[in-house]
C-alpha atoms as a PDB file:
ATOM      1  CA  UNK A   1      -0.783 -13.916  13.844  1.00  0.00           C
ATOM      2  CA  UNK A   2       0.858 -16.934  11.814  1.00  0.00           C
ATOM      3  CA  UNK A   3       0.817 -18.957  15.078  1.00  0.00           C
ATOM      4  CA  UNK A   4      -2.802 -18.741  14.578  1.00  0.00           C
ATOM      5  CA  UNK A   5      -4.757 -21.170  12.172  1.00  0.00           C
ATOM      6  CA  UNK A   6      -4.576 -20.491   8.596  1.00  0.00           C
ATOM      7  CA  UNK A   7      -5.014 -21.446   4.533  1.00  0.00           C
ATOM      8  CA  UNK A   8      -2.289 -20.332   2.053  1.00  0.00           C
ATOM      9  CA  UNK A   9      -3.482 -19.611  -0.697  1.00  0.00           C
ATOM     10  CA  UNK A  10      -1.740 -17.924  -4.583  1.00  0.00           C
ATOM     11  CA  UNK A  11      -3.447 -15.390  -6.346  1.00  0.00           C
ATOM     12  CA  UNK A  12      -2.378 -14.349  -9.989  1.00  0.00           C
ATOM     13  CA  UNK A  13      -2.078 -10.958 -10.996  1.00  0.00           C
ATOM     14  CA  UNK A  14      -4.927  -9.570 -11.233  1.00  0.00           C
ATOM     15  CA  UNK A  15      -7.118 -11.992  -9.427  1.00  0.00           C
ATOM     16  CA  UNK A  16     -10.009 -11.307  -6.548  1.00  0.00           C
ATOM     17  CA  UNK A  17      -8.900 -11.660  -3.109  1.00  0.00           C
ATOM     18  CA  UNK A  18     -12.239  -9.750  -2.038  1.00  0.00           C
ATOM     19  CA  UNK A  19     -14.717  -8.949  -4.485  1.00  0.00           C
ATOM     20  CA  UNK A  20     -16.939  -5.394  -3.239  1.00  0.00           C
ATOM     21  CA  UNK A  21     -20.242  -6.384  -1.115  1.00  0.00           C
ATOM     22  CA  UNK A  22     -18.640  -9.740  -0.221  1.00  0.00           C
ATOM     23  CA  UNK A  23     -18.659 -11.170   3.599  1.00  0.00           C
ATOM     24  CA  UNK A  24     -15.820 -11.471   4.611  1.00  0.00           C
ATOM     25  CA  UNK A  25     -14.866 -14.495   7.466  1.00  0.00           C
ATOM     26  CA  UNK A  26     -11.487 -14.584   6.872  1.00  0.00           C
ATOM     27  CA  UNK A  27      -8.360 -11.411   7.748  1.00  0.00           C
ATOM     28  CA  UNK A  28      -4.920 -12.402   5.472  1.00  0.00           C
ATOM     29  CA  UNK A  29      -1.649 -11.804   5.703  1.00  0.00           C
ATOM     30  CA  UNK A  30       0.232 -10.820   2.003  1.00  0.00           C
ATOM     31  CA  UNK A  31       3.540 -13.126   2.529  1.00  0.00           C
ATOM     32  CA  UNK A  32       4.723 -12.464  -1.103  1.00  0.00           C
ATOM     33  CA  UNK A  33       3.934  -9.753  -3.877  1.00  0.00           C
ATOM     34  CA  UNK A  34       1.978  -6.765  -3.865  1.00  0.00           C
ATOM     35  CA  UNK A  35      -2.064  -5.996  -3.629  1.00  0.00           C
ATOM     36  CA  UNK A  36      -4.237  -3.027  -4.485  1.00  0.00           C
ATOM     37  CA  UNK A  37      -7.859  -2.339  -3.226  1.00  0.00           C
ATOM     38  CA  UNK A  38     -10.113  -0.784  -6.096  1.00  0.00           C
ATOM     39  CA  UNK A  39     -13.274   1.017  -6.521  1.00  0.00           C
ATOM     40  CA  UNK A  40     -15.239   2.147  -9.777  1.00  0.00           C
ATOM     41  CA  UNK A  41     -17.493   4.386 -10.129  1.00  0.00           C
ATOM     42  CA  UNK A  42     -20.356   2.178 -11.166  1.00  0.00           C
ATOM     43  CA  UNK A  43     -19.742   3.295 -15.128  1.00  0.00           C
ATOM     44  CA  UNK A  44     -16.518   1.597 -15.778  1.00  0.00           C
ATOM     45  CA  UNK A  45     -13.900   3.532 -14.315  1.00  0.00           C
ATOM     46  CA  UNK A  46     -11.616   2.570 -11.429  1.00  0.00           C
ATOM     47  CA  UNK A  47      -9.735   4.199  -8.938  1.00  0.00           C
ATOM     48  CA  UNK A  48      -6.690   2.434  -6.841  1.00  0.00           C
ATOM     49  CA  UNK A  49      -7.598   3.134  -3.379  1.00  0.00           C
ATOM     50  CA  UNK A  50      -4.532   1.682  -1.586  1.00  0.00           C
ATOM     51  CA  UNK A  51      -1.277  -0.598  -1.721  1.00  0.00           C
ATOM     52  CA  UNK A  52      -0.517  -3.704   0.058  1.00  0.00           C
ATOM     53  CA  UNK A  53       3.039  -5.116   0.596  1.00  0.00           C
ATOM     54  CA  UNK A  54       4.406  -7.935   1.880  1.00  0.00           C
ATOM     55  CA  UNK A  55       3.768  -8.252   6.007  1.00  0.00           C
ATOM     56  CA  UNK A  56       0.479  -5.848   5.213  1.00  0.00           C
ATOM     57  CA  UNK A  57      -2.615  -6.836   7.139  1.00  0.00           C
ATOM     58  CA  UNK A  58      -5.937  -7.151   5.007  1.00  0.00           C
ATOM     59  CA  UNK A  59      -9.084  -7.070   5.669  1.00  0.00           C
ATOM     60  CA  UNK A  60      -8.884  -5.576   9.297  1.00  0.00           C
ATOM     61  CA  UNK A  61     -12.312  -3.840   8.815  1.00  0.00           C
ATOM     62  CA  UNK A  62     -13.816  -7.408   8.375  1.00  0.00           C
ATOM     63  CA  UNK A  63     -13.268  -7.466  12.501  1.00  0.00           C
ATOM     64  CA  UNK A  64     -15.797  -5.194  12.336  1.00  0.00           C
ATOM     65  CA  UNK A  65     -18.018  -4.221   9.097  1.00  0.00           C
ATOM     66  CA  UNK A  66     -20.054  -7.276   7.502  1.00  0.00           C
ATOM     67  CA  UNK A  67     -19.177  -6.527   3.970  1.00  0.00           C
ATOM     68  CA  UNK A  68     -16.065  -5.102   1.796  1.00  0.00           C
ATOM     69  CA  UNK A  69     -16.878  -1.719   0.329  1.00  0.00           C
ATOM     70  CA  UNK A  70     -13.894  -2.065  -2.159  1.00  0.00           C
ATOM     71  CA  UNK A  71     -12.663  -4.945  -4.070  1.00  0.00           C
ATOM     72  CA  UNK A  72      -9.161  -6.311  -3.314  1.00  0.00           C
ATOM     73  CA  UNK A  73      -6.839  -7.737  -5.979  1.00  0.00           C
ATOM     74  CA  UNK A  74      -3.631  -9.074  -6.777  1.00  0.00           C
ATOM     75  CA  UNK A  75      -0.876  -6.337  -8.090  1.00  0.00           C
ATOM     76  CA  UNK A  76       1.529  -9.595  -9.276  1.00  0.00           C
ATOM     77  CA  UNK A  77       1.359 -13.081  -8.210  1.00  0.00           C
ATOM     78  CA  UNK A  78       0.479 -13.266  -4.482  1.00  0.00           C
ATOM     79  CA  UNK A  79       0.466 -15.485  -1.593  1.00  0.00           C
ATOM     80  CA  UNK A  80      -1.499 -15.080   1.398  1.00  0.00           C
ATOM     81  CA  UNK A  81      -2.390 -16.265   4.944  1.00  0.00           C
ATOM     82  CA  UNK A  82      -6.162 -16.472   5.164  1.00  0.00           C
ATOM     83  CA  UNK A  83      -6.667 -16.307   9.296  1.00  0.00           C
ATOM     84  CA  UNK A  84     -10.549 -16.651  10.205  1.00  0.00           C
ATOM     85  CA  UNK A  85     -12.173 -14.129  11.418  1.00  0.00           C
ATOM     86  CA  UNK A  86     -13.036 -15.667  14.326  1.00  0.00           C
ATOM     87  CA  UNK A  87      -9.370 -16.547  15.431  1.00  0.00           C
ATOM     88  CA  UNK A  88      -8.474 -13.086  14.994  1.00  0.00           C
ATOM     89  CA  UNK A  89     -11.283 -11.838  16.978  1.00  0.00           C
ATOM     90  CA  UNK A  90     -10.451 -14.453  20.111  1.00  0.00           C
ATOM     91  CA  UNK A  91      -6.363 -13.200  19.794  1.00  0.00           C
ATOM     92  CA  UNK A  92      -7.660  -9.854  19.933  1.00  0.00           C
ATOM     93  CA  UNK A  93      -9.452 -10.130  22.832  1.00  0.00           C
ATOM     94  CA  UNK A  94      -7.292 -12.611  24.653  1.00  0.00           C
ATOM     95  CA  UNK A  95      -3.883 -10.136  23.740  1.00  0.00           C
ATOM     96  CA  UNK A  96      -4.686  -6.738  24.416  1.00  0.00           C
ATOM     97  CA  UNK A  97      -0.905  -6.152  22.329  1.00  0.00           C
ATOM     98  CA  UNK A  98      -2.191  -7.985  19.095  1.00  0.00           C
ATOM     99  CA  UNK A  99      -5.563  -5.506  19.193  1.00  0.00           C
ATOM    100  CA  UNK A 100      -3.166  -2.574  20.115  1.00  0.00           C
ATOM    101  CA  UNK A 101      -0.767  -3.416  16.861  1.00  0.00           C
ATOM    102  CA  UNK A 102      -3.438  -4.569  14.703  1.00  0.00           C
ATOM    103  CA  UNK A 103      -5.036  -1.080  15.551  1.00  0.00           C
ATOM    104  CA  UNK A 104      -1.709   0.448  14.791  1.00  0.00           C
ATOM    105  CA  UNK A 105      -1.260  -0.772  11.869  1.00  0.00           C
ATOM    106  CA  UNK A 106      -5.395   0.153  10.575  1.00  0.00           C
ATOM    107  CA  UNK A 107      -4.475   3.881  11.749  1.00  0.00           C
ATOM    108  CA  UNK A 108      -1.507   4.099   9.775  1.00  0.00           C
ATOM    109  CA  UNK A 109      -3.846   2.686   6.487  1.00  0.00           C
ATOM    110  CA  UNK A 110      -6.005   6.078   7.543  1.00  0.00           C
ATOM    111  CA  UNK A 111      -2.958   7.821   7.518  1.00  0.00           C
ATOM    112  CA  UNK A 112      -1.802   6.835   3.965  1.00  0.00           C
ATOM    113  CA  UNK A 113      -5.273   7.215   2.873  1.00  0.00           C
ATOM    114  CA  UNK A 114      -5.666  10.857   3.860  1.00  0.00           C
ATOM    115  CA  UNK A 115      -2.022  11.324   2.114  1.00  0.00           C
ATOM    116  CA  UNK A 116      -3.429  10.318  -1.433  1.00  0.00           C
ATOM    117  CA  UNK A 117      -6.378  12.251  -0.981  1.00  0.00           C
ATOM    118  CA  UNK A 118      -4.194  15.203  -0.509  1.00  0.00           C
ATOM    119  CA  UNK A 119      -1.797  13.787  -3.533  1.00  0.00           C
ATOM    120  CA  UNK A 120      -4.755  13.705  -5.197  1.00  0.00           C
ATOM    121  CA  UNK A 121      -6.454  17.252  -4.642  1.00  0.00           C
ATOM    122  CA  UNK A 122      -3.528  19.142  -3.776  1.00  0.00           C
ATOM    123  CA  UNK A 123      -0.139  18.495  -5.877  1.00  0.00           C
ATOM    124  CA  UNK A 124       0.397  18.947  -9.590  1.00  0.00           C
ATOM    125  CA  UNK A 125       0.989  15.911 -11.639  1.00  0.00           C
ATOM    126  CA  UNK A 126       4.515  15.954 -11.259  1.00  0.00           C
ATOM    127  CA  UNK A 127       4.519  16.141  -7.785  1.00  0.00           C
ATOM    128  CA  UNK A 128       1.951  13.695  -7.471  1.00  0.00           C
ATOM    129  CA  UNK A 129       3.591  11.066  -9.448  1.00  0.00           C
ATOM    130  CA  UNK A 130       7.497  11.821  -7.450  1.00  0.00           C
ATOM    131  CA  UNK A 131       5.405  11.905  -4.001  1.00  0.00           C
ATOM    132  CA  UNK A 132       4.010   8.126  -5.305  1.00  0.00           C
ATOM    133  CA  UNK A 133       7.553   6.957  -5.909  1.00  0.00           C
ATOM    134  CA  UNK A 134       8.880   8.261  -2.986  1.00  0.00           C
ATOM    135  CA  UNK A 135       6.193   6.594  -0.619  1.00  0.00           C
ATOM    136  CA  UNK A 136       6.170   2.990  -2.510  1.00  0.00           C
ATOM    137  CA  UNK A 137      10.227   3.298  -1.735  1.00  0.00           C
ATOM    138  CA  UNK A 138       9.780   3.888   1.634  1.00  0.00           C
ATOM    139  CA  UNK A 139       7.299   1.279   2.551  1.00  0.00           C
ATOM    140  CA  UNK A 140       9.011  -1.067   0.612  1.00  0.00           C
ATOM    141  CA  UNK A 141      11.972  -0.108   2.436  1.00  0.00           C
ATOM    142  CA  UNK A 142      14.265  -0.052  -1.207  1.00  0.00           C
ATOM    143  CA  UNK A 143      16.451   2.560  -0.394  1.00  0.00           C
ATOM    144  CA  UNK A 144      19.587   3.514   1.945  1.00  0.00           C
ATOM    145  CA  UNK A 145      20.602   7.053   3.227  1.00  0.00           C
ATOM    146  CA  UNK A 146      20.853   8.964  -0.181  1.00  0.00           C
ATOM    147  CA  UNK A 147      22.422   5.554  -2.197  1.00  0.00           C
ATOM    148  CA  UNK A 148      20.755   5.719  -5.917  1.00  0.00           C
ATOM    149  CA  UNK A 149      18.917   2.386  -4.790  1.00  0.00           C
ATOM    150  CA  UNK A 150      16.426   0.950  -6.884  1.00  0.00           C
ATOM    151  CA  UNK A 151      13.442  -1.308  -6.986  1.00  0.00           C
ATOM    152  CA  UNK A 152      10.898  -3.090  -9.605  1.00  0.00           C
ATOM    153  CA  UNK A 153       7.330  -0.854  -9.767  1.00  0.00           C
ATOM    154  CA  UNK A 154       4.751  -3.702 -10.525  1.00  0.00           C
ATOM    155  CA  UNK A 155       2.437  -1.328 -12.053  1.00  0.00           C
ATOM    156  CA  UNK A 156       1.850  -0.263 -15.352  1.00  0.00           C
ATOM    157  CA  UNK A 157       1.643   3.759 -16.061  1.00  0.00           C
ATOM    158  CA  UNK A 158      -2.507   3.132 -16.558  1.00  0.00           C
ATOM    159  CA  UNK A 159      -2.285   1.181 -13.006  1.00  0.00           C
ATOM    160  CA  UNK A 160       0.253   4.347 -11.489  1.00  0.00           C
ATOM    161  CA  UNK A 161      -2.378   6.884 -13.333  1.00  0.00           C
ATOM    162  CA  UNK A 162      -5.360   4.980 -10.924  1.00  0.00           C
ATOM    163  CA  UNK A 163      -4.158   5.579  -8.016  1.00  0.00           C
ATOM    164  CA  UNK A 164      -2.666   9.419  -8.773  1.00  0.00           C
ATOM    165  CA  UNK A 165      -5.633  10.413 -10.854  1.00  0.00           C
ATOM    166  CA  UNK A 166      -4.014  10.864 -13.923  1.00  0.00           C
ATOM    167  CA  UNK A 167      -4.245   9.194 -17.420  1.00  0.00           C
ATOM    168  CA  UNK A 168      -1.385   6.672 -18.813  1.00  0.00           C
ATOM    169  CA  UNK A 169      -0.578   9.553 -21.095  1.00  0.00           C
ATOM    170  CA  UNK A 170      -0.059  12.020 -17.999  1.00  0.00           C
ATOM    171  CA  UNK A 171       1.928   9.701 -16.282  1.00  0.00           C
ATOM    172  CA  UNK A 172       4.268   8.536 -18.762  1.00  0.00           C
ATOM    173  CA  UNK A 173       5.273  12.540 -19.504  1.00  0.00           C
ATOM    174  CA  UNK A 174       5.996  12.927 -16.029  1.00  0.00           C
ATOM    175  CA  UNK A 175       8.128  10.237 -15.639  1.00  0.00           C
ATOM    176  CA  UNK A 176       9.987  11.465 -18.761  1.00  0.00           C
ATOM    177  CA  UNK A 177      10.134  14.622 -17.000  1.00  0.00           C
ATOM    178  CA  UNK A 178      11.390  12.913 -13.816  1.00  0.00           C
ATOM    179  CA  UNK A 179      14.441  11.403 -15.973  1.00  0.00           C
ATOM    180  CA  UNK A 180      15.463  14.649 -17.873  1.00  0.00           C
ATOM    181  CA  UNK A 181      15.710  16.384 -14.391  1.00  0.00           C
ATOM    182  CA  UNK A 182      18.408  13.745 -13.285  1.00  0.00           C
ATOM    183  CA  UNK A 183      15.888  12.098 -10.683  1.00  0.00           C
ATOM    184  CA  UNK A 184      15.160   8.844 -11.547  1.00  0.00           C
ATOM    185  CA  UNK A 185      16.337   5.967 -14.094  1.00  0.00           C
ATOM    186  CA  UNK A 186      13.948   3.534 -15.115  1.00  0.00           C
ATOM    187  CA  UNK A 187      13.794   0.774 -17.674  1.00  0.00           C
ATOM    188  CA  UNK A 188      10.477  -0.757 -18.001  1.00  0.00           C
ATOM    189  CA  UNK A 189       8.981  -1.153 -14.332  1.00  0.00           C
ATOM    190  CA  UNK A 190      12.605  -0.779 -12.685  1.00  0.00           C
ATOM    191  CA  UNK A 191      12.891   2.384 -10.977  1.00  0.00           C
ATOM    192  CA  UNK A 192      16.654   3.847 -10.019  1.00  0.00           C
ATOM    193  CA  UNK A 193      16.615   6.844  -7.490  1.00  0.00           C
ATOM    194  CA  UNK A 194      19.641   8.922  -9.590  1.00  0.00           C
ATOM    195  CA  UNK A 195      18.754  11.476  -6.585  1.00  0.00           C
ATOM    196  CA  UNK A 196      17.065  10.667  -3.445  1.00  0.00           C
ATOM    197  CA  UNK A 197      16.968  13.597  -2.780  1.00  0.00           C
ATOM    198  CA  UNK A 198      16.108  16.169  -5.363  1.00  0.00           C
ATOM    199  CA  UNK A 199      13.087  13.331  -5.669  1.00  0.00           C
ATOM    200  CA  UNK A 200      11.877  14.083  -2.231  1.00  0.00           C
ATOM    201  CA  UNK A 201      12.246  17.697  -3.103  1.00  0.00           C
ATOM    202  CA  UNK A 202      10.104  17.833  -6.075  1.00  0.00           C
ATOM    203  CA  UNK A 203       7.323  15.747  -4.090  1.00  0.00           C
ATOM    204  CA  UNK A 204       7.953  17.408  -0.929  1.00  0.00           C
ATOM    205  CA  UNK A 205       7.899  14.485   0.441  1.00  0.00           C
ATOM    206  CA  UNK A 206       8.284  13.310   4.587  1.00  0.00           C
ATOM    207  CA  UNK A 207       7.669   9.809   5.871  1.00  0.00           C
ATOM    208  CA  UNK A 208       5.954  11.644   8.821  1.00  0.00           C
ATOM    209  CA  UNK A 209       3.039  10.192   7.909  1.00  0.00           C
ATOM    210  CA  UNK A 210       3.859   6.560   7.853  1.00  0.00           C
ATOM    211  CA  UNK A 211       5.087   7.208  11.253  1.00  0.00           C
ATOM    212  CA  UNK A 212       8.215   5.531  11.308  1.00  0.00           C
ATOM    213  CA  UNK A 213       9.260   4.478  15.076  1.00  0.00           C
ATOM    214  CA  UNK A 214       6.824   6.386  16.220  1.00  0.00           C
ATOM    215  CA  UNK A 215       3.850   4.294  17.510  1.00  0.00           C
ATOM    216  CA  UNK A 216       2.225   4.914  21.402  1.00  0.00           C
ATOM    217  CA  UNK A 217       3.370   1.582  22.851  1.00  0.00           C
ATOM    218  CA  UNK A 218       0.323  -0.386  24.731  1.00  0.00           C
ATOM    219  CA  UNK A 219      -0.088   0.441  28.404  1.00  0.00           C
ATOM    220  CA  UNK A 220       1.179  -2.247  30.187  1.00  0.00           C
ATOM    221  CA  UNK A 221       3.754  -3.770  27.190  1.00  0.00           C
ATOM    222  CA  UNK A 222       6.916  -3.725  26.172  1.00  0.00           C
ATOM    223  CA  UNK A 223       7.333  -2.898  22.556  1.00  0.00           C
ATOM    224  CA  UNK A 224       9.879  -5.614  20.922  1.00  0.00           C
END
């Protein structure tokens, strides 16, 4: 999609990529830092929605809604590819590949989305806060085989309480909880995995859902 047209552009932290009800005529690609979409609930309270990470697509519903039900904003300092829409639209229909893994990659946004709503409804704090960790790692790809790898969290314990429905307070206890069970080392937003995976454990955690590898290839196409 970078062969295609497009305006770089930085964001600070905590800037508006997409602001909710805008229309949108442009899809980006996040080339450096980290993004979260948002929603409130008209009264002053927000809820973190998703994640974006470097190579992440955004804005793929702009192909085809008029307006952005959720604002999108910068996690730390960002820089972005801002492709028109229009571009986008013409690869798409010109490279039936490019629709197939731009499709791809919107199902597996579904897939993390139903994930958090189960995170959400389903686990205890503690398991809701381990099961965060654990996914951020492995989308971020910051760990090897069962290494104690590490990486830096670029959200505060209010920002990790957002998107796990918890308050600061919540968080912070289960993170202390975390590090008295041996699990994880952290010193202000750097996270050590002390074990991969009595971490997984606790969250019950399996990358199944990211689908890893697994992606139908397009008729016709070799995957590369």
């Amino acid at each position: 999609m970078l062969n295609l047209p497009f305006t770089r552009k930085t964001f600070m932290a905590s800037g508006y990529l997409v602001r909710q009800g805008d229309r949108c005529d442009t899809v980006s690609v996040l080339l450096d830092g980290y993004c979260y979409g948002q929603k409130d609930d008209g009264e002053g309270n927000c809820q973190i929605v998703s994640l974006a990470i470097p190579n992440d697509v955004i804005g793929l519903e702009h192909l085809y809604l008029q307006t952005t039900d959720h604002n999108v904003r910068a996690l730390t300092t960002v820089d972005v590819a801002m492709i028109p829409l229009s571009a986008v639209q013409q690869l798409s229909a010109s490279r039936p590949a490019v629709a197939h893994a731009l499709g791809i990659h919107q199902a597996i946004n579904h897939a993390i989305a139903r994930e958090w709503i189960v995170n959400i409804g389903a686990r205890d704090g503690l398991r809701r806060v381990a099961h965060f960790l654990c996914e951020f790692a492995v989308r971020c790809d910051a760990w090897r085989g069962d290494t104690a790898a590490g990486y830096e969290l670029p959200m505060s314990q209010e920002q990790i309480g957002q998107a796990t429905g918890l308050t600061a307070v919540h968080v912070n206890r289960m993170l202390k909880t975390l590090h008295a069970a041996g699990l994880i080392e952290r010193s202000w937003r750097n996270v050590v995995f002390s074990n991969w995976e009595g971490l997984r454990d606790v969250a019950c955690f399996s990358s199944d859902y990211l689908h890893p590898g697994r992606q139908v290839p397009a008729p016709g196409y070799r995957t590369v």
